[in-house]
ModelCIF file with pLDDT and N, C-alpha, C, O atoms, coordinates in Angstrom:
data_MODEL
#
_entry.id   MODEL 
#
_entity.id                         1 
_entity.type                       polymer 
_entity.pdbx_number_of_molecules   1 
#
_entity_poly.entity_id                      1 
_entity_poly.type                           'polypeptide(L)' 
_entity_poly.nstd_linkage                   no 
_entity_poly.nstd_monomer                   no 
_entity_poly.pdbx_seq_one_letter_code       
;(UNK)(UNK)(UNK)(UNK)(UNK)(UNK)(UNK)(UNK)(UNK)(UNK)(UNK)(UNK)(UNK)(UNK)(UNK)(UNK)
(UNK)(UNK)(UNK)(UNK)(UNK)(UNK)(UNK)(UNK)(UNK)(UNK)(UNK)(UNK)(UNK)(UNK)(UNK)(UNK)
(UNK)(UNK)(UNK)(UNK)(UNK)(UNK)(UNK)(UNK)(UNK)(UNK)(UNK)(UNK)
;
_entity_poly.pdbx_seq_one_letter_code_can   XXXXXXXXXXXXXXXXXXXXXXXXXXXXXXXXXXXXXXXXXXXX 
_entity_poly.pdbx_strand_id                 A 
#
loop_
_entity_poly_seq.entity_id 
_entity_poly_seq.num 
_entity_poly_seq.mon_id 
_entity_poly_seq.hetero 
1 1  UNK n 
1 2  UNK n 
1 3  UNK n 
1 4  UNK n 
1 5  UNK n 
1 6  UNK n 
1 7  UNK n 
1 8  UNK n 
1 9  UNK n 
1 10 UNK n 
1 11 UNK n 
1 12 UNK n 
1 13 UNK n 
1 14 UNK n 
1 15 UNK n 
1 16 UNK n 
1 17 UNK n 
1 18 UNK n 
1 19 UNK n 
1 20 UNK n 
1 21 UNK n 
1 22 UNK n 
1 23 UNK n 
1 24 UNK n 
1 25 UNK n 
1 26 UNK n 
1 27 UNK n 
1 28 UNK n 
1 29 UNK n 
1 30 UNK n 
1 31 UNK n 
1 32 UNK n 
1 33 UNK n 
1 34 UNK n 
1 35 UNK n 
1 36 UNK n 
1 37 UNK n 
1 38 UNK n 
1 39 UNK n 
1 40 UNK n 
1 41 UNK n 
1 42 UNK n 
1 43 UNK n 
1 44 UNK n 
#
_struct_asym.id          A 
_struct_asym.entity_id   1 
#
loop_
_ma_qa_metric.id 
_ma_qa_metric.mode 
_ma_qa_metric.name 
_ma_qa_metric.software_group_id 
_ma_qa_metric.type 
1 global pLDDT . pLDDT 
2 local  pLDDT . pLDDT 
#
_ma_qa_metric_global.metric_id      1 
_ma_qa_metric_global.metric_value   96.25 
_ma_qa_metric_global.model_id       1 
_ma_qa_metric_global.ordinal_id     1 
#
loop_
_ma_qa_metric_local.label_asym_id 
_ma_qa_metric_local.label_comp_id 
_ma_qa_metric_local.label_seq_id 
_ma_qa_metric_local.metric_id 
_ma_qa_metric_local.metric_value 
_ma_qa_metric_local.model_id 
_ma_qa_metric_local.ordinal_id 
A UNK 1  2 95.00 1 1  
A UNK 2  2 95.00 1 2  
A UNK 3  2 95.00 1 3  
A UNK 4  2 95.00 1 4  
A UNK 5  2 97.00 1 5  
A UNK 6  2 96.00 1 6  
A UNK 7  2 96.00 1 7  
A UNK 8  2 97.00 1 8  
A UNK 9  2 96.00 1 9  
A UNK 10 2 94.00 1 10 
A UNK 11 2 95.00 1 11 
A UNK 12 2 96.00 1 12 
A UNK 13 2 96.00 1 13 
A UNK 14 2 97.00 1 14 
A UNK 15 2 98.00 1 15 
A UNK 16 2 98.00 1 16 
A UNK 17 2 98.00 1 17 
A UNK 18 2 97.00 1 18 
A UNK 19 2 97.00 1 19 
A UNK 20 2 94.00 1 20 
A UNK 21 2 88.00 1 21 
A UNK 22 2 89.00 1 22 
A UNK 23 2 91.00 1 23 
A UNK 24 2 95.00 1 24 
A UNK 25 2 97.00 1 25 
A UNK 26 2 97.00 1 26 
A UNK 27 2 98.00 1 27 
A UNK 28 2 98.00 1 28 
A UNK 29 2 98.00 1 29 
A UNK 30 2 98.00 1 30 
A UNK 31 2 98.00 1 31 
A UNK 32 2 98.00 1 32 
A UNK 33 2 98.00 1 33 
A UNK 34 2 98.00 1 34 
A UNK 35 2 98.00 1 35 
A UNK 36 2 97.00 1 36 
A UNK 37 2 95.00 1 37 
A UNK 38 2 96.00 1 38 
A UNK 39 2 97.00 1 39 
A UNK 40 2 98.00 1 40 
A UNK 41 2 98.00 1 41 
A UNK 42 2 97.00 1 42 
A UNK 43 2 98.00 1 43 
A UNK 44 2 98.00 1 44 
#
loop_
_atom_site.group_PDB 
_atom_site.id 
_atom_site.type_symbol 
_atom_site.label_atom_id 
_atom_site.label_alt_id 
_atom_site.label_comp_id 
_atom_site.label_asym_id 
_atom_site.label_entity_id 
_atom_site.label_seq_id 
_atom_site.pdbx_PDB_ins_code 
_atom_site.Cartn_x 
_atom_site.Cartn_y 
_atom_site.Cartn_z 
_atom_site.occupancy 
_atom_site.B_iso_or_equiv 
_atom_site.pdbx_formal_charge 
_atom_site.auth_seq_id 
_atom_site.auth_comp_id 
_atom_site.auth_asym_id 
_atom_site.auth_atom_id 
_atom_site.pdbx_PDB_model_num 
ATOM 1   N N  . UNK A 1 1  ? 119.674 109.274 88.602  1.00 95.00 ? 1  UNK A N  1 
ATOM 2   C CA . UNK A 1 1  ? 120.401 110.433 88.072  1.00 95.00 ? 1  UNK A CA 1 
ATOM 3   C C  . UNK A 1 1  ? 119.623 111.745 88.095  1.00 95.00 ? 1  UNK A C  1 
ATOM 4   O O  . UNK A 1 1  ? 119.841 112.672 87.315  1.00 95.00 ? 1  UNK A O  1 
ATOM 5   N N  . UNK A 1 2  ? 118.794 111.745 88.952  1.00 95.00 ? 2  UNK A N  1 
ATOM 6   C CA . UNK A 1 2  ? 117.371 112.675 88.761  1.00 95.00 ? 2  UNK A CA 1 
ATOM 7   C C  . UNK A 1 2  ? 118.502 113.587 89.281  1.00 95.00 ? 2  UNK A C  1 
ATOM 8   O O  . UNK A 1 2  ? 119.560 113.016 89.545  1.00 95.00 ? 2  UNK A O  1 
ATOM 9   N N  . UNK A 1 3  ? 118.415 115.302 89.522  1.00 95.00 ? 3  UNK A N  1 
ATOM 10  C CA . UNK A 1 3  ? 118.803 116.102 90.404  1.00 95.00 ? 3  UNK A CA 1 
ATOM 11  C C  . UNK A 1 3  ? 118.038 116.441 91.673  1.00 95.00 ? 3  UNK A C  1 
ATOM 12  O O  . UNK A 1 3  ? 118.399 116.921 92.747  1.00 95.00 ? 3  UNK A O  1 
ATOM 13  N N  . UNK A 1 4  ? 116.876 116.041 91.209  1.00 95.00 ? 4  UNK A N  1 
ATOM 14  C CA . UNK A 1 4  ? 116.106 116.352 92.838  1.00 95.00 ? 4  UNK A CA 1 
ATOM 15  C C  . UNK A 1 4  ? 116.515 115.099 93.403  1.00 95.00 ? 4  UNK A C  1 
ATOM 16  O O  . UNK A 1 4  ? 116.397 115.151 94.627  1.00 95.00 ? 4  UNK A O  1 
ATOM 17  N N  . UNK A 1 5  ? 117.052 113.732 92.908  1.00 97.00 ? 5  UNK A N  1 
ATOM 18  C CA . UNK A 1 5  ? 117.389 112.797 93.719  1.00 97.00 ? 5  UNK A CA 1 
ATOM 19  C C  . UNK A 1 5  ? 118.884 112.666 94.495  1.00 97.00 ? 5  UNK A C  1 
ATOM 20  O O  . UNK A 1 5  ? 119.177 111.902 95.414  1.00 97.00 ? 5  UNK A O  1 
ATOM 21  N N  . UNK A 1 6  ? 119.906 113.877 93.676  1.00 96.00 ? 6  UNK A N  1 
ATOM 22  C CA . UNK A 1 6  ? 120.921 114.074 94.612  1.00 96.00 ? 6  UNK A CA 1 
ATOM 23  C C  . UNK A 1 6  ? 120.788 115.377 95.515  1.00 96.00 ? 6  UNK A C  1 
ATOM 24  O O  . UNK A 1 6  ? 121.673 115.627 96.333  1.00 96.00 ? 6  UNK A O  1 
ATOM 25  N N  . UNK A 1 7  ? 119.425 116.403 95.333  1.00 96.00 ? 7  UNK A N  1 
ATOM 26  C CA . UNK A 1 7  ? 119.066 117.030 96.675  1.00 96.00 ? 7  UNK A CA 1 
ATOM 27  C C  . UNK A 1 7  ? 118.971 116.286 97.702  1.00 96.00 ? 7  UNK A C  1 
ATOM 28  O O  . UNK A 1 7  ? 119.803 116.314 98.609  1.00 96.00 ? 7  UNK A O  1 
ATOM 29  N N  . UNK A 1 8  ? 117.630 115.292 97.686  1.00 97.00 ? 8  UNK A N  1 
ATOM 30  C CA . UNK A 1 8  ? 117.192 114.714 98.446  1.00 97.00 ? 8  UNK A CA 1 
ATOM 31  C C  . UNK A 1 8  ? 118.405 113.641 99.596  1.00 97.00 ? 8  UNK A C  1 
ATOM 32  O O  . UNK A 1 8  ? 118.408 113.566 100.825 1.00 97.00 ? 8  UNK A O  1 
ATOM 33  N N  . UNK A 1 9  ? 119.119 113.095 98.791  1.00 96.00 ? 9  UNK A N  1 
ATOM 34  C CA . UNK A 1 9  ? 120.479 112.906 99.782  1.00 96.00 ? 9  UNK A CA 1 
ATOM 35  C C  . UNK A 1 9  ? 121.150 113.542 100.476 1.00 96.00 ? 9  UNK A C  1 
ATOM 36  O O  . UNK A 1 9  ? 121.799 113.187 101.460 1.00 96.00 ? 9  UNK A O  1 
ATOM 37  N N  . UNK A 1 10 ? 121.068 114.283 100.127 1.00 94.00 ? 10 UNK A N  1 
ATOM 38  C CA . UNK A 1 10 ? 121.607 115.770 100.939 1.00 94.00 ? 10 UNK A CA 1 
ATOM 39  C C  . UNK A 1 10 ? 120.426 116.269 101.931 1.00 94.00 ? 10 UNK A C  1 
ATOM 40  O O  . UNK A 1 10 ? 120.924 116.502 103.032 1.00 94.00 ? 10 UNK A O  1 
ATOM 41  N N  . UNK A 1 11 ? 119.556 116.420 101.922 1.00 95.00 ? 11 UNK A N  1 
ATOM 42  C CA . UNK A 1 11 ? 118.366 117.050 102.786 1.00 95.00 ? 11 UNK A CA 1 
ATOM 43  C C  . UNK A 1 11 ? 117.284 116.385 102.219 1.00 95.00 ? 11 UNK A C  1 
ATOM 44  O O  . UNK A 1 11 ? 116.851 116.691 101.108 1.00 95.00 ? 11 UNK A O  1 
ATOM 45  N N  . UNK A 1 12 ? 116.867 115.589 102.833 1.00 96.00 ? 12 UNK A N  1 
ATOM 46  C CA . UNK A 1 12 ? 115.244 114.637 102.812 1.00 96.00 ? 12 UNK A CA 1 
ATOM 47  C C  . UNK A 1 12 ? 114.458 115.520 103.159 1.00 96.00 ? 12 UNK A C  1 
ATOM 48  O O  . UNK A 1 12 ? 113.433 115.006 103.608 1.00 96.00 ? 12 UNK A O  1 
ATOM 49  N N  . UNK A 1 13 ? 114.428 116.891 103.176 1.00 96.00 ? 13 UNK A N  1 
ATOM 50  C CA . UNK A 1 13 ? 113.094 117.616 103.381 1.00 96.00 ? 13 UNK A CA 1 
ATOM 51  C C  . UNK A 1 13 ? 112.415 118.041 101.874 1.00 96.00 ? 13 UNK A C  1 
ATOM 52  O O  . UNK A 1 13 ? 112.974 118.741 101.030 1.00 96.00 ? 13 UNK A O  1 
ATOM 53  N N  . UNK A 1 14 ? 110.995 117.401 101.758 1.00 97.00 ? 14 UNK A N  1 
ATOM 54  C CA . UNK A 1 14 ? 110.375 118.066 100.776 1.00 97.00 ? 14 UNK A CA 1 
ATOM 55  C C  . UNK A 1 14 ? 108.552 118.060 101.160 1.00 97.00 ? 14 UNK A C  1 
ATOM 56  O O  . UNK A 1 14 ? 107.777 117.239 101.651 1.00 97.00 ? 14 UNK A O  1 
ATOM 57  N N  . UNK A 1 15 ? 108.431 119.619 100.562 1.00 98.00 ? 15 UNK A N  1 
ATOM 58  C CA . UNK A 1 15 ? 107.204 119.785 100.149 1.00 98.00 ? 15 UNK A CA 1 
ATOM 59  C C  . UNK A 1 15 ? 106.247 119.410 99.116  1.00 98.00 ? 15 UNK A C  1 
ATOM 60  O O  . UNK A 1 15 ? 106.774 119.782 98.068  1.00 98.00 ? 15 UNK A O  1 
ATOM 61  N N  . UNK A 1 16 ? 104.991 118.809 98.816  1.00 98.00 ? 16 UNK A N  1 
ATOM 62  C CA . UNK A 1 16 ? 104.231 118.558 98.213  1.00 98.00 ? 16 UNK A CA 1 
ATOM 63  C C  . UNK A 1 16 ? 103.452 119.250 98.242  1.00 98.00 ? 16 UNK A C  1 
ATOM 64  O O  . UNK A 1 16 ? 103.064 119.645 99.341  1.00 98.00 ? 16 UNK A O  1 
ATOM 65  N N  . UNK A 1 17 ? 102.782 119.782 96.899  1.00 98.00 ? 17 UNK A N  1 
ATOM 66  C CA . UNK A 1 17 ? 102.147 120.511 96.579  1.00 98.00 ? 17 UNK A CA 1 
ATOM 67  C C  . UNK A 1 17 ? 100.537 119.687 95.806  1.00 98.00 ? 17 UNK A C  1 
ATOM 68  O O  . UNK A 1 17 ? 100.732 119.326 94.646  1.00 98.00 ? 17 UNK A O  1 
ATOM 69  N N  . UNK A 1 18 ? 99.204  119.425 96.308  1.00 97.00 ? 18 UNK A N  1 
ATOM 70  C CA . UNK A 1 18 ? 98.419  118.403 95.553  1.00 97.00 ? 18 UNK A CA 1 
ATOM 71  C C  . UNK A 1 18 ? 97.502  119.431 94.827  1.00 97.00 ? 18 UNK A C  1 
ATOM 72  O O  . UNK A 1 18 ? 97.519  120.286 95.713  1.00 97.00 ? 18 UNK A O  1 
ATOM 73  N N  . UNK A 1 19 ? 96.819  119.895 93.987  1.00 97.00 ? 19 UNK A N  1 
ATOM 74  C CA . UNK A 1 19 ? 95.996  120.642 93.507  1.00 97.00 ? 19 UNK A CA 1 
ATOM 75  C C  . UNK A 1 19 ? 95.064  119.381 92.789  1.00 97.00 ? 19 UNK A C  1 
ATOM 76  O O  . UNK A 1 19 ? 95.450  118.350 92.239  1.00 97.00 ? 19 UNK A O  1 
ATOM 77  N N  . UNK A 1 20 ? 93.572  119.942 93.046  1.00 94.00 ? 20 UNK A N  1 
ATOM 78  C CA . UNK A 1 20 ? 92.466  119.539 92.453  1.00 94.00 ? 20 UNK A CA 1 
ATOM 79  C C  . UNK A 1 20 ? 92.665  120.132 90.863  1.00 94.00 ? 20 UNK A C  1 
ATOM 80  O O  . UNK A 1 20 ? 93.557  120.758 90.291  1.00 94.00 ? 20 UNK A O  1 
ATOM 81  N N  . UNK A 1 21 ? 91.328  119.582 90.468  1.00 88.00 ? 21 UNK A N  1 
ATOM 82  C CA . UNK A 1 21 ? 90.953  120.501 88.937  1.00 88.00 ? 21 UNK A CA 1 
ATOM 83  C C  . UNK A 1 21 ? 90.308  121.285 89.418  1.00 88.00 ? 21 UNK A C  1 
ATOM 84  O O  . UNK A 1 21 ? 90.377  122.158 88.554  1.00 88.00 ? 21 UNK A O  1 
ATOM 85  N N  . UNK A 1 22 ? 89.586  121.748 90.309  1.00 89.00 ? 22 UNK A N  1 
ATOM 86  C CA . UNK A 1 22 ? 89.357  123.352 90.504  1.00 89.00 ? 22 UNK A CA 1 
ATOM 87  C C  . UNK A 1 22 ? 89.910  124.386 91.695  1.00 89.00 ? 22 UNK A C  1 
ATOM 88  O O  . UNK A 1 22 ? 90.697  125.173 91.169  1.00 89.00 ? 22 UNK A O  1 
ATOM 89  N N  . UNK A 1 23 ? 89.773  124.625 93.015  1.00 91.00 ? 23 UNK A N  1 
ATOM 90  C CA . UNK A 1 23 ? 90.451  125.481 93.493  1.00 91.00 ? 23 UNK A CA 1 
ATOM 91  C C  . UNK A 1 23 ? 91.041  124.622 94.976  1.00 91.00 ? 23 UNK A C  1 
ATOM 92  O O  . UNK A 1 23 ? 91.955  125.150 95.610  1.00 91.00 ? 23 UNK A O  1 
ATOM 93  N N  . UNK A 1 24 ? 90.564  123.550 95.358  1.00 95.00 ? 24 UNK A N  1 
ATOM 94  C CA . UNK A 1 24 ? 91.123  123.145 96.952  1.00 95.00 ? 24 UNK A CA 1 
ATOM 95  C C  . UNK A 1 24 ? 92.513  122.342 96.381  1.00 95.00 ? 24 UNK A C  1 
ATOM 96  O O  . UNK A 1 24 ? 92.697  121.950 95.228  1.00 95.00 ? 24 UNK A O  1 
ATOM 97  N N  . UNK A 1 25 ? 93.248  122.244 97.311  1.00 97.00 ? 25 UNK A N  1 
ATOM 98  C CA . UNK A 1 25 ? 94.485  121.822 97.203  1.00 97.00 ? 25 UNK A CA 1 
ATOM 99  C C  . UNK A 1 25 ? 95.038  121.499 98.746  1.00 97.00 ? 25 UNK A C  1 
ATOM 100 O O  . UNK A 1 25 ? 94.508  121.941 99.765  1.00 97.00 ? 25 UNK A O  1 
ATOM 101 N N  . UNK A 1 26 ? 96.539  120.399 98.691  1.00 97.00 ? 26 UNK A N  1 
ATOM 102 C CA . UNK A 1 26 ? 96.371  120.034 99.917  1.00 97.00 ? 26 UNK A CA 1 
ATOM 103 C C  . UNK A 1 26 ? 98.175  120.067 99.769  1.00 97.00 ? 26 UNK A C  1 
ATOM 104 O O  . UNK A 1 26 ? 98.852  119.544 98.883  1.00 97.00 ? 26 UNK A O  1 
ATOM 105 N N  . UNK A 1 27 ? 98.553  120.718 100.739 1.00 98.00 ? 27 UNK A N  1 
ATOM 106 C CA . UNK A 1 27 ? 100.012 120.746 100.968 1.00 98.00 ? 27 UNK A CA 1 
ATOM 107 C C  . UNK A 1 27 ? 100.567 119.768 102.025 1.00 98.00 ? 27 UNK A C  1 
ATOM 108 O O  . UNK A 1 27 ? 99.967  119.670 103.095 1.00 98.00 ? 27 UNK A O  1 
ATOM 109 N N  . UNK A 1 28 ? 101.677 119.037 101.789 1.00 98.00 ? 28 UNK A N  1 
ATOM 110 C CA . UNK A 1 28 ? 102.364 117.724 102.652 1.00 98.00 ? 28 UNK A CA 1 
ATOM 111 C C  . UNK A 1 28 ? 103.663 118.684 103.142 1.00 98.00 ? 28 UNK A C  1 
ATOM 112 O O  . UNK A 1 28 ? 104.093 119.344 102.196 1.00 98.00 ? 28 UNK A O  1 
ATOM 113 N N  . UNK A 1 29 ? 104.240 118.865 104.160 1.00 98.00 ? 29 UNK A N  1 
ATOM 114 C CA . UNK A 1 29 ? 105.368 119.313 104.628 1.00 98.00 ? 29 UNK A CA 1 
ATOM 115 C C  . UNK A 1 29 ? 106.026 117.113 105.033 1.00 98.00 ? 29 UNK A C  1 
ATOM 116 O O  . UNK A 1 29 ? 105.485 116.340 105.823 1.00 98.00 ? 29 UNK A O  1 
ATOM 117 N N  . UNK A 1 30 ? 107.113 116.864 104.229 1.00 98.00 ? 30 UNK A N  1 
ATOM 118 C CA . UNK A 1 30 ? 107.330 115.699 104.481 1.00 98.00 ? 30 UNK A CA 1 
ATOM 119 C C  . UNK A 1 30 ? 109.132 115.159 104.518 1.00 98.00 ? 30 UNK A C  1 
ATOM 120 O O  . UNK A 1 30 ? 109.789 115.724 103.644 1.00 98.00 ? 30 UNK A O  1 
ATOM 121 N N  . UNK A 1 31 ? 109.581 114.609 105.012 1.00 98.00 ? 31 UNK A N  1 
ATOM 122 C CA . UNK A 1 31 ? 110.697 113.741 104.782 1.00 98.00 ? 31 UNK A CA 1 
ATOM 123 C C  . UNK A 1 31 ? 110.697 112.968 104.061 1.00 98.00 ? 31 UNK A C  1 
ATOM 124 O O  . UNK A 1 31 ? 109.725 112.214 104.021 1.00 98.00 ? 31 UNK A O  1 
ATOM 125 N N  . UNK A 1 32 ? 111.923 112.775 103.043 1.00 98.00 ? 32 UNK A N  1 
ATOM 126 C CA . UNK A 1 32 ? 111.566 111.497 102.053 1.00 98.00 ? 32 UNK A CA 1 
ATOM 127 C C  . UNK A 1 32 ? 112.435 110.413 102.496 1.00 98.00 ? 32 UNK A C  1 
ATOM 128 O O  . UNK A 1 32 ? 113.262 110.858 103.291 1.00 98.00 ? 32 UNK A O  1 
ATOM 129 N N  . UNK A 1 33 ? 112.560 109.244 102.302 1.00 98.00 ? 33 UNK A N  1 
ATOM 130 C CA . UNK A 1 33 ? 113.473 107.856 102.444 1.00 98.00 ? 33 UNK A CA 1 
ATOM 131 C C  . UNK A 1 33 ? 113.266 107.297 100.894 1.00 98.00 ? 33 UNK A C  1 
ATOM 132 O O  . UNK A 1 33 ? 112.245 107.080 100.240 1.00 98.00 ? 33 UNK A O  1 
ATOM 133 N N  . UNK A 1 34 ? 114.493 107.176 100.631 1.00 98.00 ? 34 UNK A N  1 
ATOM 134 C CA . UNK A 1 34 ? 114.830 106.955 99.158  1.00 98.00 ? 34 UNK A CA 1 
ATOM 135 C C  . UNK A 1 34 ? 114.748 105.205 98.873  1.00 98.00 ? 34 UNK A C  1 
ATOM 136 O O  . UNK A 1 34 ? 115.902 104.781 98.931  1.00 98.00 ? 34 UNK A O  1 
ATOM 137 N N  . UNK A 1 35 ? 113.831 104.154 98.608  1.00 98.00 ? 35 UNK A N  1 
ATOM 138 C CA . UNK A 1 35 ? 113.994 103.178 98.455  1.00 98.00 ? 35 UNK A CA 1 
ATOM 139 C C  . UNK A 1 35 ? 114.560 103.047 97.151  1.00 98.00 ? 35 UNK A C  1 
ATOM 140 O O  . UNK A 1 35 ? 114.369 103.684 96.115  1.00 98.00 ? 35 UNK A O  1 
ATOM 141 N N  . UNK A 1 36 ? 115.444 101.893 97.481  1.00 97.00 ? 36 UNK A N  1 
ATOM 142 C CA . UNK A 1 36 ? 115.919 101.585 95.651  1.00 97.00 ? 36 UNK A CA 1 
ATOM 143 C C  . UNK A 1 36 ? 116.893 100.213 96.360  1.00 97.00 ? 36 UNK A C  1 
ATOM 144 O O  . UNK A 1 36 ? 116.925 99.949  97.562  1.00 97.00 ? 36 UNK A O  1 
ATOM 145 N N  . UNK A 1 37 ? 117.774 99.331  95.067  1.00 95.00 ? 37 UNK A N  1 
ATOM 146 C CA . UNK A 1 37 ? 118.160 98.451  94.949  1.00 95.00 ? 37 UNK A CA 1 
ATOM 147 C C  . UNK A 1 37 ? 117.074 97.300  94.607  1.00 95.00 ? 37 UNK A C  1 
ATOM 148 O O  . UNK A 1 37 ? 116.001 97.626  94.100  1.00 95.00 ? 37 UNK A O  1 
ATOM 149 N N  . UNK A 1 38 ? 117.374 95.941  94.895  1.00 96.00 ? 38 UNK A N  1 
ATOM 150 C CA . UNK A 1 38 ? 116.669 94.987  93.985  1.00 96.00 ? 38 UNK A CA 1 
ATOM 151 C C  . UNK A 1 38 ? 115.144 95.038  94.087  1.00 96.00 ? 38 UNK A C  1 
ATOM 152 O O  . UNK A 1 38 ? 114.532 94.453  93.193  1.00 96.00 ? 38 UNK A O  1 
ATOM 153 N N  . UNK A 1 39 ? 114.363 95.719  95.152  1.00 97.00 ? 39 UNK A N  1 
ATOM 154 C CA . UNK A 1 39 ? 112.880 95.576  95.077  1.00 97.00 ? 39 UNK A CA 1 
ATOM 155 C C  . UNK A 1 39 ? 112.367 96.930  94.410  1.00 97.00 ? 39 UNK A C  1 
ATOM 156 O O  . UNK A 1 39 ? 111.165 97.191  94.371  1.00 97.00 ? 39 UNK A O  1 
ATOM 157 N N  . UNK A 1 40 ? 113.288 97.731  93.918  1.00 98.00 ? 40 UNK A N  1 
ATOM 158 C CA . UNK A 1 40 ? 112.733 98.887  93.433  1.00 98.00 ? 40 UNK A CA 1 
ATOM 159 C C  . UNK A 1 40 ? 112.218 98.892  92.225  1.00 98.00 ? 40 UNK A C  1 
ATOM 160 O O  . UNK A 1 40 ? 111.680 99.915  91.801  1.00 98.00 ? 40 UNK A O  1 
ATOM 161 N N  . UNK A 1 41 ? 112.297 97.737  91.464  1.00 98.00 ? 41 UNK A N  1 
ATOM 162 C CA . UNK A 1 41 ? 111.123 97.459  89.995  1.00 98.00 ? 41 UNK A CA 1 
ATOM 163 C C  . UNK A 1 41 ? 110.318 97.476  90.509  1.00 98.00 ? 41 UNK A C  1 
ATOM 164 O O  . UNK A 1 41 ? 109.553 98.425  90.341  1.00 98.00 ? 41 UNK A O  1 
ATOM 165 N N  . UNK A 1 42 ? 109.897 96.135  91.728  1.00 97.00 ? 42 UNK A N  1 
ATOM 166 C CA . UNK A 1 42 ? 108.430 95.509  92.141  1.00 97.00 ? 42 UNK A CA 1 
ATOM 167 C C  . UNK A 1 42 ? 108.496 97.254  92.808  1.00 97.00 ? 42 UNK A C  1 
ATOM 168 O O  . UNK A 1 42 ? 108.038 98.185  92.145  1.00 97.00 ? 42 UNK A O  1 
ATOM 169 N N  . UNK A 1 43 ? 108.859 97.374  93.594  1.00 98.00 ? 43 UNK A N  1 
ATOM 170 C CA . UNK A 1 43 ? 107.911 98.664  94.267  1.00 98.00 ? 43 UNK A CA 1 
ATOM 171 C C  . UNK A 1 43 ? 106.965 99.708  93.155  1.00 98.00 ? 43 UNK A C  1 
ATOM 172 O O  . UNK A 1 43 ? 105.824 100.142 93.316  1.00 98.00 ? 43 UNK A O  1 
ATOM 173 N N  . UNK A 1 44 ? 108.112 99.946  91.762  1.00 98.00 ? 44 UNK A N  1 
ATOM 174 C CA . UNK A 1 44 ? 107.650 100.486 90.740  1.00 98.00 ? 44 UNK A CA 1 
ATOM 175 C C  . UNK A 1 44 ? 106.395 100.120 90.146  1.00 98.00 ? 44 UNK A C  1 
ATOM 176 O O  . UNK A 1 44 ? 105.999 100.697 89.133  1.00 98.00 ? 44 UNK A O  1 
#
């Protein structure tokens, strides 16, 4: 029921943003694939 999870159905494009605790940081330009149904506890 997330809302970024009915973006993401709509357009699997997302950015990640990683920041350290001090200044380097590392950006992901990525596609997502939404796993879920019965293995999505164990994946959890």
């Amino acid at each position: 029921d997330r809302v970024r999870t009915k973006r993401l159905r709509s357009d699997p494009r997302c950015t990640l943003y990683v920041p350290d605790s001090r200044f380097a940081w590392l950006a992901l330009e990525t596609t997502v694939t939404i796993l879920e149904g019965p293995d999505a506890p164990a994946q959890n």
